[in-house]
C-alpha atoms as a PDB file:
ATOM      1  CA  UNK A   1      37.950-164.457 -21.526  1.00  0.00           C
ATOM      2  CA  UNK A   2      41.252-163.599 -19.528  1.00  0.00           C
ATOM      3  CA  UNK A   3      40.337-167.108 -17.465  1.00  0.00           C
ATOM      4  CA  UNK A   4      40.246-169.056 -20.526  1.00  0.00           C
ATOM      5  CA  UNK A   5      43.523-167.676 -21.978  1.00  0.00           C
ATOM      6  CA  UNK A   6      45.181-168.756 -18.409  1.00  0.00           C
ATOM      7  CA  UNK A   7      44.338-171.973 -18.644  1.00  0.00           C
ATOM      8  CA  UNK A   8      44.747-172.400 -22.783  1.00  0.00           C
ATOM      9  CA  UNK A   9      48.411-170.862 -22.065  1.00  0.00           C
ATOM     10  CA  UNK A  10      49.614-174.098 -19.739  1.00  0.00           C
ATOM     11  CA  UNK A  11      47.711-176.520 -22.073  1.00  0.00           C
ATOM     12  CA  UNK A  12      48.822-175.427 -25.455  1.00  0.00           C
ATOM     13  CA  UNK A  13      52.774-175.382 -24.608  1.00  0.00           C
ATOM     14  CA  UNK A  14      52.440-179.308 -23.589  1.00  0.00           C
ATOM     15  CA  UNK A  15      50.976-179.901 -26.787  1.00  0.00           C
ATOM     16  CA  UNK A  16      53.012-181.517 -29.976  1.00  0.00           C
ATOM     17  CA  UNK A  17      53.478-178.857 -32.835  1.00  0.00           C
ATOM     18  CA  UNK A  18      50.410-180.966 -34.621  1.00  0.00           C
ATOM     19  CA  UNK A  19      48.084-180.850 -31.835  1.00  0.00           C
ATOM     20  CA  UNK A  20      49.124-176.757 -31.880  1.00  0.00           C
ATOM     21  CA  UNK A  21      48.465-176.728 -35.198  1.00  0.00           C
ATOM     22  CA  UNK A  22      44.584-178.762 -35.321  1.00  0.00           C
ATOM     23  CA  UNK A  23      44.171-176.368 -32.252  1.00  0.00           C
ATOM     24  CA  UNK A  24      44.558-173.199 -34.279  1.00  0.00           C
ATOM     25  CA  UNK A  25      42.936-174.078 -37.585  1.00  0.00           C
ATOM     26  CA  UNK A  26      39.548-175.290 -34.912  1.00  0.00           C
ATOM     27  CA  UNK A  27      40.061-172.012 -33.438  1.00  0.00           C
ATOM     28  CA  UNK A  28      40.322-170.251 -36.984  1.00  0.00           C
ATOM     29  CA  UNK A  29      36.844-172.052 -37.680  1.00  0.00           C
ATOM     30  CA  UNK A  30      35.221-171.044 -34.545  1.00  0.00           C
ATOM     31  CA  UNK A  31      35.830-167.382 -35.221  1.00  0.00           C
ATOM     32  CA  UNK A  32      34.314-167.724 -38.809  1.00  0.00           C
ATOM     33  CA  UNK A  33      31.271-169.277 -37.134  1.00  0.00           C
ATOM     34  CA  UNK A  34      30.942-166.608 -34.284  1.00  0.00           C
ATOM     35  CA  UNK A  35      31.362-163.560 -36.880  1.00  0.00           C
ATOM     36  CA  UNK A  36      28.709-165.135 -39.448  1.00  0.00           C
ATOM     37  CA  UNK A  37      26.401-165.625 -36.043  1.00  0.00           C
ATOM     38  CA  UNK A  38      27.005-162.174 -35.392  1.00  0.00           C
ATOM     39  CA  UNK A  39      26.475-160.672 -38.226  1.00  0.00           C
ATOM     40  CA  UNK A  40      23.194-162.997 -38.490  1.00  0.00           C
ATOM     41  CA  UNK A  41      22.235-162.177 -35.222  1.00  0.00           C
ATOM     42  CA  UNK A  42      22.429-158.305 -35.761  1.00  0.00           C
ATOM     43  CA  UNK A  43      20.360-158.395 -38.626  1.00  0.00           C
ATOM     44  CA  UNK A  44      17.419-160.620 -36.983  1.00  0.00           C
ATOM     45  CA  UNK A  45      17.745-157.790 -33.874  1.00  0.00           C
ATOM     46  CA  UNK A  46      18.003-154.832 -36.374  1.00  0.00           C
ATOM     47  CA  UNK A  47      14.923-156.014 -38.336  1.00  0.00           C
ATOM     48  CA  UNK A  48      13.058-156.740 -35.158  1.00  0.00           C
ATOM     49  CA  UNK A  49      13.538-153.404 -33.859  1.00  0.00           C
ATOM     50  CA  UNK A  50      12.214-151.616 -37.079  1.00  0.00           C
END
């Protein structure tokens, strides 16, 4: 993850404030998705286990 912050860094402070801005409400969405798959996923693991 450290890799992908050193390249986001560069990318993000050539960006307009409204490219910024789409940028963090995507990356807002993406967490949402990632926790609901995680949660998801640890169930479907958890059940198999039992």
């Amino acid at each position: 993850m450290p890799q992908y912050k050193v390249l986001v860094a560069p990318l993000q402070k050539a960006c307009t404030d409204t490219t910024k801005g789409l940028y963090w409400h995507y990356k807002k969405i993406v967490a949402r998705l990632q926790t609901a798959c995680s949660s998801t996923t640890k169930g479907i693991v958890q059940t198999g286990c039992l």
